[in-house]
C-alpha atoms as a PDB file:
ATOM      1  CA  UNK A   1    -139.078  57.238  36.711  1.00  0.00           C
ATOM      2  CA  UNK A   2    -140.421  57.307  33.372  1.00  0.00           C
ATOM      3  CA  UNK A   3    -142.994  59.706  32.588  1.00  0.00           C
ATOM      4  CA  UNK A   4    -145.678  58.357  29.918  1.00  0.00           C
ATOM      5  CA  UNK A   5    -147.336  60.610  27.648  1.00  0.00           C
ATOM      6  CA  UNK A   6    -149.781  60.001  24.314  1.00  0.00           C
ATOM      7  CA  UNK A   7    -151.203  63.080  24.033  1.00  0.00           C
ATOM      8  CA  UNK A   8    -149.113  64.596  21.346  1.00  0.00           C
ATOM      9  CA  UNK A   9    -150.118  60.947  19.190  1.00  0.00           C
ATOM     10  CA  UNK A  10    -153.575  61.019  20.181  1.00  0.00           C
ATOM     11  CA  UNK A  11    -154.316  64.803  18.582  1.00  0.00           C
ATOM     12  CA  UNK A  12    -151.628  65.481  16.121  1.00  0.00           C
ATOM     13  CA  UNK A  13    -150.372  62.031  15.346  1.00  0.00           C
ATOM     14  CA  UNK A  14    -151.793  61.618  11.679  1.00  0.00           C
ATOM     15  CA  UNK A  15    -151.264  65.124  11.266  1.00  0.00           C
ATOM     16  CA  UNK A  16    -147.564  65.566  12.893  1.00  0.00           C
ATOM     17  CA  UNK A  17    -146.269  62.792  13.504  1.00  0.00           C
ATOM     18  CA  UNK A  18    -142.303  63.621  14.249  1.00  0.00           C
ATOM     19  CA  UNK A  19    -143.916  66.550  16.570  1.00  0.00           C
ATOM     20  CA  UNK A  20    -146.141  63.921  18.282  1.00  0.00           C
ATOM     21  CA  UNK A  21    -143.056  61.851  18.813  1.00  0.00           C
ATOM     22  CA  UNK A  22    -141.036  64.394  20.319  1.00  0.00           C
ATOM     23  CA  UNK A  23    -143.534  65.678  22.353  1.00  0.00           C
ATOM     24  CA  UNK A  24    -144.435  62.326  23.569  1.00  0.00           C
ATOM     25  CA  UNK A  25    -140.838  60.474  23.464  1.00  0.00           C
ATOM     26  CA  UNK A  26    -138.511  63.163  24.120  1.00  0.00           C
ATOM     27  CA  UNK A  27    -139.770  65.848  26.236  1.00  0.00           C
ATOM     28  CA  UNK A  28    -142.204  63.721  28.779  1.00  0.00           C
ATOM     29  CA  UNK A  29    -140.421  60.325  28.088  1.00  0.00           C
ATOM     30  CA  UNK A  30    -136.523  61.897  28.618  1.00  0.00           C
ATOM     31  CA  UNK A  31    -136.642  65.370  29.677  1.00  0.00           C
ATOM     32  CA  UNK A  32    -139.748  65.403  32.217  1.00  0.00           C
ATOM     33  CA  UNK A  33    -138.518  61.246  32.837  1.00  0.00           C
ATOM     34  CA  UNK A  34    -134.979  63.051  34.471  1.00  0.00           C
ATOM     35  CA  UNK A  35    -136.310  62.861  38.211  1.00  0.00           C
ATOM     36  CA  UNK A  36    -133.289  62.014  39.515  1.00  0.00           C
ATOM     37  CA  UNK A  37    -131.888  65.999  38.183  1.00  0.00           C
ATOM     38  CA  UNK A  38    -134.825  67.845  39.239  1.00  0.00           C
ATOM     39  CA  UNK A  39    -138.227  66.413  40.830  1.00  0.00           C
ATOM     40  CA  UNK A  40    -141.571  66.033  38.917  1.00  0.00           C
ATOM     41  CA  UNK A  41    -142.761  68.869  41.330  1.00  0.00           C
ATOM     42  CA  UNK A  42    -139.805  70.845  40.626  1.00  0.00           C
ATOM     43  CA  UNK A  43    -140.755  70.229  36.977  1.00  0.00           C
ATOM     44  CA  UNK A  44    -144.190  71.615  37.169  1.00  0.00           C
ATOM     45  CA  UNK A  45    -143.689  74.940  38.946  1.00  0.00           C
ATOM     46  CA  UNK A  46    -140.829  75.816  36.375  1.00  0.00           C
ATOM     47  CA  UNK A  47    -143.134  75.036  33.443  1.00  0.00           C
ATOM     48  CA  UNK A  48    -146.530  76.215  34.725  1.00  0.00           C
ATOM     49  CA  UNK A  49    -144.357  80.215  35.613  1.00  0.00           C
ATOM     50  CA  UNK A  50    -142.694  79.849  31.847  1.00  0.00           C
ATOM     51  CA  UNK A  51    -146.084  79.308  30.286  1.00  0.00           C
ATOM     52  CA  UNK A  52    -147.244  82.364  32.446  1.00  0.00           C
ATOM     53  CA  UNK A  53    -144.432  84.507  31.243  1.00  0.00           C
ATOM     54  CA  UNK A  54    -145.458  83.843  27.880  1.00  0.00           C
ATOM     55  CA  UNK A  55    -149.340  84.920  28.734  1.00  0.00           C
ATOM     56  CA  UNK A  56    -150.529  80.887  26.819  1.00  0.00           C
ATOM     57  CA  UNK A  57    -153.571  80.407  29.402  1.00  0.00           C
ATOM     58  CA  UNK A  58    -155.000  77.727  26.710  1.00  0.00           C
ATOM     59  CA  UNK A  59    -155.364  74.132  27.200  1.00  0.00           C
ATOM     60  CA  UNK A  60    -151.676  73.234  27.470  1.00  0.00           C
ATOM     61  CA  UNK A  61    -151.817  75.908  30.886  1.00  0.00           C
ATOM     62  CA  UNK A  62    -154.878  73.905  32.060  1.00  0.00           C
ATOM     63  CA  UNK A  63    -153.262  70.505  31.680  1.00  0.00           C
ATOM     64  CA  UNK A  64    -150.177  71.683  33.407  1.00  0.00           C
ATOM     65  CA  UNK A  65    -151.866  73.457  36.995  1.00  0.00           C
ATOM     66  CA  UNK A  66    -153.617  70.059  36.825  1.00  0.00           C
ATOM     67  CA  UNK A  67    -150.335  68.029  36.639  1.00  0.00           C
ATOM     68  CA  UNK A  68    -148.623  70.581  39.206  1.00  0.00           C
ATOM     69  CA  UNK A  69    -151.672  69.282  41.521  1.00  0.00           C
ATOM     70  CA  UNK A  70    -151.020  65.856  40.836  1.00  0.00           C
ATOM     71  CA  UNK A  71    -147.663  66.388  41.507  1.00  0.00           C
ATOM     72  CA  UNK A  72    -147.703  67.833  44.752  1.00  0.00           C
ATOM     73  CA  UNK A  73    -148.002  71.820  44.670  1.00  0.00           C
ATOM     74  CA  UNK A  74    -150.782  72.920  46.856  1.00  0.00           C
ATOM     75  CA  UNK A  75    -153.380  75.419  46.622  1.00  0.00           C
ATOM     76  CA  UNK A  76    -151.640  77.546  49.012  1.00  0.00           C
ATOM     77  CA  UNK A  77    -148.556  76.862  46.850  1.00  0.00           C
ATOM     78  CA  UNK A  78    -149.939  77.895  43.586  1.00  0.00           C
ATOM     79  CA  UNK A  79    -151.345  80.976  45.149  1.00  0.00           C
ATOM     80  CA  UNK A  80    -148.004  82.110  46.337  1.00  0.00           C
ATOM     81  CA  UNK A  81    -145.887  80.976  42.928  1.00  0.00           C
ATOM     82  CA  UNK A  82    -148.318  83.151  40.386  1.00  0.00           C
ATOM     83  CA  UNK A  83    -148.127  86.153  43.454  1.00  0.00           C
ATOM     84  CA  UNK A  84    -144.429  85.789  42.959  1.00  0.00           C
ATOM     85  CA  UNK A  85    -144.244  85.174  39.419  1.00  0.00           C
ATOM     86  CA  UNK A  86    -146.370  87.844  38.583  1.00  0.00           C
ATOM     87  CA  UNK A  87    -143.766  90.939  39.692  1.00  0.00           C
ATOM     88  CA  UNK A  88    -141.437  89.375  37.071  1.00  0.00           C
ATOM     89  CA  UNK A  89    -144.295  88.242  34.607  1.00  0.00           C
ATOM     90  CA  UNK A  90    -147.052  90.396  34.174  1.00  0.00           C
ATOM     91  CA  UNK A  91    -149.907  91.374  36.712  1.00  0.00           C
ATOM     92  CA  UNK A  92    -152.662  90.939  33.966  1.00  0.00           C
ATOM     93  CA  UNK A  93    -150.943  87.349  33.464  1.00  0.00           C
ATOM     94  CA  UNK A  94    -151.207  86.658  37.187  1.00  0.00           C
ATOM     95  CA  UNK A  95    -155.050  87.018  36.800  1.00  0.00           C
ATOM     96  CA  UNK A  96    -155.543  84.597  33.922  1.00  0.00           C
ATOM     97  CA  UNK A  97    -153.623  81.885  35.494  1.00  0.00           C
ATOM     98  CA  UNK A  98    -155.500  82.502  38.820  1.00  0.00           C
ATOM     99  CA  UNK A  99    -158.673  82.265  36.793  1.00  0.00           C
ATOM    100  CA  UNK A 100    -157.785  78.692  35.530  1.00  0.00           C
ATOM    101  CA  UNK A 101    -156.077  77.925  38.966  1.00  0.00           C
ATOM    102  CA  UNK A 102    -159.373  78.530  40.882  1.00  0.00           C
ATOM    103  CA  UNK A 103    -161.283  75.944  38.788  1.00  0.00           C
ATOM    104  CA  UNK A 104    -158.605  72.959  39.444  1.00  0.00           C
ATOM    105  CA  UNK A 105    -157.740  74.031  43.272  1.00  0.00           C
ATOM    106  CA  UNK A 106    -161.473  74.599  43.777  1.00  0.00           C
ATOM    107  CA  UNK A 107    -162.216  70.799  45.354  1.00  0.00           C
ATOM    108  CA  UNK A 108    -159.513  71.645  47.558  1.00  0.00           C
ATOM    109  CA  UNK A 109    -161.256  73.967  49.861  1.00  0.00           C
ATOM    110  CA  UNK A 110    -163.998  71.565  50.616  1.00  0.00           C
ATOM    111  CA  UNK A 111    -161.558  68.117  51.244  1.00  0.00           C
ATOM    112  CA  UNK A 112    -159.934  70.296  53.463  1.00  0.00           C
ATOM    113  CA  UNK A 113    -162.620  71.476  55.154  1.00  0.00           C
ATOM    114  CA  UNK A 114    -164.041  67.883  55.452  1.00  0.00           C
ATOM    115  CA  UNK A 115    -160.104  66.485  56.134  1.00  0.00           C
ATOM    116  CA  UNK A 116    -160.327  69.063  59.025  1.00  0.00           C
ATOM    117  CA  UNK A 117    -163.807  68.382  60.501  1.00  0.00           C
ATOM    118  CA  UNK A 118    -162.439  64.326  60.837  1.00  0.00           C
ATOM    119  CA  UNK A 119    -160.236  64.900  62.916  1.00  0.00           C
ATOM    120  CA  UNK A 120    -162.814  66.042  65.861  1.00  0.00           C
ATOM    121  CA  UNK A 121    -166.147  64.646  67.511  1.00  0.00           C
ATOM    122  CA  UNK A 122    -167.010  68.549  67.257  1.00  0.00           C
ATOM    123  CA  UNK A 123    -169.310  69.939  64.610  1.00  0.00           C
ATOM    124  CA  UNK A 124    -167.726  72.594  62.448  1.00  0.00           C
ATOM    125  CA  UNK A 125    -171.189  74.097  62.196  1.00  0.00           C
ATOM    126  CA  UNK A 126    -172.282  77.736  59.823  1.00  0.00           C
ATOM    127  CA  UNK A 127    -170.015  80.160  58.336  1.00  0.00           C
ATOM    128  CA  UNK A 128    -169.815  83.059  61.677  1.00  0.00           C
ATOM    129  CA  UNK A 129    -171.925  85.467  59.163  1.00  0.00           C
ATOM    130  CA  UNK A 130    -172.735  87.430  62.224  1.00  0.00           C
ATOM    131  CA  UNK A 131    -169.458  88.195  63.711  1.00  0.00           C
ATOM    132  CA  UNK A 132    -167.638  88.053  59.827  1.00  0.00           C
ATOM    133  CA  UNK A 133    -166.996  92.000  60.288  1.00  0.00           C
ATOM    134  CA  UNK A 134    -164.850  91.441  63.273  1.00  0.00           C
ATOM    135  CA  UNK A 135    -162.771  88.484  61.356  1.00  0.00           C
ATOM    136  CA  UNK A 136    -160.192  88.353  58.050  1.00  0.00           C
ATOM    137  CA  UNK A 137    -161.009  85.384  56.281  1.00  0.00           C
ATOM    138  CA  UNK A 138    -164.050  82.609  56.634  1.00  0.00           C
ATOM    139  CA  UNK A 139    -164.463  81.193  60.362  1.00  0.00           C
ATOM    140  CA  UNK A 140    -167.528  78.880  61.200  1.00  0.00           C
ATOM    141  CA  UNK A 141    -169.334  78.499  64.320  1.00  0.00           C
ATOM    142  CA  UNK A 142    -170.706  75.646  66.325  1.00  0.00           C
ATOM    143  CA  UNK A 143    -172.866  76.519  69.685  1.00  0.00           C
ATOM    144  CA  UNK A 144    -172.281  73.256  72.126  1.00  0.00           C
ATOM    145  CA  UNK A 145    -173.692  75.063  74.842  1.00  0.00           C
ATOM    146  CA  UNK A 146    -175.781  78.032  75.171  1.00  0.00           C
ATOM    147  CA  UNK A 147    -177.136  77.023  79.043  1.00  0.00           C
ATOM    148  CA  UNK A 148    -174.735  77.783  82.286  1.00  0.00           C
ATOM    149  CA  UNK A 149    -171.672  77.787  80.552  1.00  0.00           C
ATOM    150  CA  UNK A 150    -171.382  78.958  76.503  1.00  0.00           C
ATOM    151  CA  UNK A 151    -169.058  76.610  74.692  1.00  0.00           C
ATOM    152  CA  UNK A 152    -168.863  77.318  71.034  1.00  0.00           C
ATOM    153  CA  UNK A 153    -166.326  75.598  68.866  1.00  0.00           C
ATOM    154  CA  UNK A 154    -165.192  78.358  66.753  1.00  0.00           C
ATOM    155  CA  UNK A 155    -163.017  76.778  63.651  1.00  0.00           C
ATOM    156  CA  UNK A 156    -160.990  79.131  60.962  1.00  0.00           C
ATOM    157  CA  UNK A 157    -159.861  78.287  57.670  1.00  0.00           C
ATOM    158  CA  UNK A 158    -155.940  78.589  56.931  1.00  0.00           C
ATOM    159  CA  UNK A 159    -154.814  82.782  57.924  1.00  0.00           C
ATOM    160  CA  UNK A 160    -158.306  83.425  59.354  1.00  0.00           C
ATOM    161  CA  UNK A 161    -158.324  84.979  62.350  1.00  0.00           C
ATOM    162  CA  UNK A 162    -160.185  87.478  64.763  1.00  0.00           C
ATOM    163  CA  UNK A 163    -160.022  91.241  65.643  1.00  0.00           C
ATOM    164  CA  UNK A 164    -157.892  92.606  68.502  1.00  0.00           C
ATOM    165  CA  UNK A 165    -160.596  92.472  71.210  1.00  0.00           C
ATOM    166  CA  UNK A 166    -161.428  92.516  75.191  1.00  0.00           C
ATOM    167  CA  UNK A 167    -163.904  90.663  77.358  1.00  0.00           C
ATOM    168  CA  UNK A 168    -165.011  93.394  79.865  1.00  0.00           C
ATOM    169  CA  UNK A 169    -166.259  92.074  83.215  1.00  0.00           C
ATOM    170  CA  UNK A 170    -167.061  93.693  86.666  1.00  0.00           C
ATOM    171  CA  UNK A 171    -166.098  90.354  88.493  1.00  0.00           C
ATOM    172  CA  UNK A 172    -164.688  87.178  87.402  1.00  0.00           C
ATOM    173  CA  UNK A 173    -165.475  86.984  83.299  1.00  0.00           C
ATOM    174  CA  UNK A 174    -163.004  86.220  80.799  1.00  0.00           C
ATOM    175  CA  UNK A 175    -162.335  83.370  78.174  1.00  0.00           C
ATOM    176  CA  UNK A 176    -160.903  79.785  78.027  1.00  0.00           C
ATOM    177  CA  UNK A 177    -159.850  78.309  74.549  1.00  0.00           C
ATOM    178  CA  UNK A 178    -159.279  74.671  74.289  1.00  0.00           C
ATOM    179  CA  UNK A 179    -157.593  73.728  71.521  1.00  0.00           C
ATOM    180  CA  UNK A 180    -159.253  70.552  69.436  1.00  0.00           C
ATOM    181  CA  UNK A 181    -157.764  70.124  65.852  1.00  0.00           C
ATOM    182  CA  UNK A 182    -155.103  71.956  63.639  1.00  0.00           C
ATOM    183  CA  UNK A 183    -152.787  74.578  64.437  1.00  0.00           C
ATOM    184  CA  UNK A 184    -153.090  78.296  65.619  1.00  0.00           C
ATOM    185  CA  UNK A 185    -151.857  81.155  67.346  1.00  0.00           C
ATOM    186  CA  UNK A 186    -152.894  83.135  70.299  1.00  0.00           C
ATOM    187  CA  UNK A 187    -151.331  86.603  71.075  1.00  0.00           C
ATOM    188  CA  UNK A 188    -151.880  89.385  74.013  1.00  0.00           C
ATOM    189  CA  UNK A 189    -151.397  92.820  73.213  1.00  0.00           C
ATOM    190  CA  UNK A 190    -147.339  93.509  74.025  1.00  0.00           C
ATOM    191  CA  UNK A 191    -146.816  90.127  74.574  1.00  0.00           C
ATOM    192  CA  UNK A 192    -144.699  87.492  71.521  1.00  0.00           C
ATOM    193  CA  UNK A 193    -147.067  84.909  69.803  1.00  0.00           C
ATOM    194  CA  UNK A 194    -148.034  81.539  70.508  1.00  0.00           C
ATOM    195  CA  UNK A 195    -148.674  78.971  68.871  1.00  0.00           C
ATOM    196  CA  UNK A 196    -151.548  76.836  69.051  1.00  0.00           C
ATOM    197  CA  UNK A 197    -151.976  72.938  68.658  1.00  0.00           C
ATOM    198  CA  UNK A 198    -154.368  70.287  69.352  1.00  0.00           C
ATOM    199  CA  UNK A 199    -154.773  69.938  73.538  1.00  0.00           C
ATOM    200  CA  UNK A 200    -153.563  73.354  74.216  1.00  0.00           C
ATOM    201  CA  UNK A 201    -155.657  75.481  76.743  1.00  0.00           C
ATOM    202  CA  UNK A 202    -155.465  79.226  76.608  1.00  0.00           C
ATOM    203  CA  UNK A 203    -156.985  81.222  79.632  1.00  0.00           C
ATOM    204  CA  UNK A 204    -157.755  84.693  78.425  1.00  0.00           C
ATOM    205  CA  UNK A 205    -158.226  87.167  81.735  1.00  0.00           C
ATOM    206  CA  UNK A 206    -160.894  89.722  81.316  1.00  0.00           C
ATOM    207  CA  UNK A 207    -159.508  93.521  80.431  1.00  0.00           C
ATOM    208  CA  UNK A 208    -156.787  91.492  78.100  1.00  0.00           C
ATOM    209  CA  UNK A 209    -156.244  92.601  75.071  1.00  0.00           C
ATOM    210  CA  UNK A 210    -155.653  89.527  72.566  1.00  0.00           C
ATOM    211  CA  UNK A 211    -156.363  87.944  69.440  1.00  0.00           C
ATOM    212  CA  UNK A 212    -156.604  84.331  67.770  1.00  0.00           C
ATOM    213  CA  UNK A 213    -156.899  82.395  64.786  1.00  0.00           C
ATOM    214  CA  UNK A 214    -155.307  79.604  62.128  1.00  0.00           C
ATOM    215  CA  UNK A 215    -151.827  79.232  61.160  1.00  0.00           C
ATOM    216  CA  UNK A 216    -150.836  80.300  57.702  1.00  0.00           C
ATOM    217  CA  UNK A 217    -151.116  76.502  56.325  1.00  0.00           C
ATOM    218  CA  UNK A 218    -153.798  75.306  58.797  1.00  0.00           C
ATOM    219  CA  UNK A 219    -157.319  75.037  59.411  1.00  0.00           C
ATOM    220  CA  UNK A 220    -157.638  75.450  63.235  1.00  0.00           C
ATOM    221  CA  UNK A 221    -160.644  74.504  65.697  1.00  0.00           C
ATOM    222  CA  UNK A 222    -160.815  75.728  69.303  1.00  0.00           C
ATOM    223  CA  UNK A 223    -163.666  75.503  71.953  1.00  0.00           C
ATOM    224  CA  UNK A 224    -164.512  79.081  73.539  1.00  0.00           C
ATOM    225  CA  UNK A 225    -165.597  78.727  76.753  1.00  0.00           C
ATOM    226  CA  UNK A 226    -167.549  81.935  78.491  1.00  0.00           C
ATOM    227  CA  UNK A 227    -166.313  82.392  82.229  1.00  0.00           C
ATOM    228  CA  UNK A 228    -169.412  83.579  84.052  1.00  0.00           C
ATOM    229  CA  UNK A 229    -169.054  86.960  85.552  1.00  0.00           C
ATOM    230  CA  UNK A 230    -170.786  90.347  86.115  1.00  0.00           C
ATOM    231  CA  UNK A 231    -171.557  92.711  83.463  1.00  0.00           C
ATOM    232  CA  UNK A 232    -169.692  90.859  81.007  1.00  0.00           C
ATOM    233  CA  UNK A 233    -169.325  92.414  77.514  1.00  0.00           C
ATOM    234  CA  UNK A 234    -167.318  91.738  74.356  1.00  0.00           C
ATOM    235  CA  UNK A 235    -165.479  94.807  72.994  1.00  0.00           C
ATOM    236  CA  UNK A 236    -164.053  94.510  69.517  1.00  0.00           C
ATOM    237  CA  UNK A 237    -160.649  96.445  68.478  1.00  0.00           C
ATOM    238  CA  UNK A 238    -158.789  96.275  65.150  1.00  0.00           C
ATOM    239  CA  UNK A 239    -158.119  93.865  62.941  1.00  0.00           C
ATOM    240  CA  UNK A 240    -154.768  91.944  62.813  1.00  0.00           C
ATOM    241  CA  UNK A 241    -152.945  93.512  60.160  1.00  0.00           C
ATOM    242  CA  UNK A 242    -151.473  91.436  57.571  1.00  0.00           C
ATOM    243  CA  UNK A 243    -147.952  92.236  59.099  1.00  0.00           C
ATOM    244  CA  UNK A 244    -148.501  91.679  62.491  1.00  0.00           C
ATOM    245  CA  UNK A 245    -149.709  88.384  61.287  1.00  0.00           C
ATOM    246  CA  UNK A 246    -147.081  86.817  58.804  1.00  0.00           C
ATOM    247  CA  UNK A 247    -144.838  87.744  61.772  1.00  0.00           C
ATOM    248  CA  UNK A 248    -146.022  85.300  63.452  1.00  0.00           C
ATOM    249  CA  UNK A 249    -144.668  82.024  61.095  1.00  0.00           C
ATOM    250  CA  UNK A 250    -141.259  83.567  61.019  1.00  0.00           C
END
């Protein structure tokens, strides 16, 4: 694969013209061209973490988070490279990429969002603003019912996920989750992990200890069902530390 470039002739071309041919010839049209040594992805994340180590966050920084997009790295991706790079970099470095990262990743949160709300006949509905204390990271909420039965389809962006927390009942009570796009987990207090996919039910007894949420690369939907019962009440516990959590994708 060939890799064209004519950006070092379009700006410096009457001006430079050998270093407009190298730049254009040798190091996109041989070096970056070398695909079958070390992929175009491969390419970007090695140049994007050398331009950080040198602390360049001008245009030349810019053009190459863009091409690492267009080649593949994901925001998730880019978020964990510059966290890594920056031990061996330069903290204050790590922030000026991420500034310039957050403007060409930024589209990403909302195709996701939308990539993640096709695959359902359920609404996504509001950010959860009113329960957001008792979650880490941005869930939404969606009543489908409100009358007999409450069915809310709860949906969490990638490592959201809820509080430790009990559903109290004098007689029957309790919680079924019904699984409807992405992936998840589901955990009881002194019990392993599970994890969650599309068509998996979950029935949550009432004095259970527990907590849910995305995976780590995942939006994840689920329906919350209320079991009717006596003197039902919702008691929220801790949060999910992130420890107990990246445990759960080993």
């Amino acid at each position: 694969m060939t890799v064209k470039q004519t950006a070092g002739r379009n700006q410096l071309g009457n001006f430079a013209p050998k270093f407009a041919e190298l730049n254009d010839d040798v190091l996109f049209g041989e070096v970056w061209s070398r695909t079958d040594k070390l992929s175009l992805r491969d390419r970007s994340l090695v140049t994007v973490v050398a331009l950080m180590s040198q602390g360049l966050t001008d245009s030349s920084l810019k053009y190459h988070l863009q091409t690492a997009k267009a080649n593949g790295i994901t925001k998730t991706e880019i978020a964990e490279i510059v966290t890594h790079a920056a031990f061996y970099c330069g903290w204050s470095k790590a922030w000026a990429v991420f500034n310039m990262a957050k403007d060409v990743w930024n589209d990403d949160v909302t195709d996701e969002k939308s990539a993640h709300a096709n695959k359902m006949i359920f609404p996504i509905g509001q950010p959860n603003d009113a329960y957001a204390k008792y979650f880490v990271g941005q869930s939404y909420l969606a009543p489908l019912s409100t009358q007999q039965v409450g069915i809310y389809n709860v949906t969490f962006e990638p490592k959201c996920r809820n509080n430790w927390h009990i559903h109290h009942a004098s007689k029957g009570g309790g919680q079924i989750l019904v699984c409807v796009a992405g992936s998840g987990y589901y955990q009881e207090w002194g019990h392993e992990v599970r994890k969650l996919h599309t068509g998996d039910v979950v029935n949550i007894s009432p004095e259970v200890k527990h907590w849910h949420g995305a995976a780590n690369d995942s939006w994840f939907s689920h329906l919350a069902i209320e079991v009717p019962g006596e003197n039902c009440s919702n008691e929220w516990c801790e949060e999910v530390s992130d420890d107990e959590y990246n445990k759960c994708s080993i």
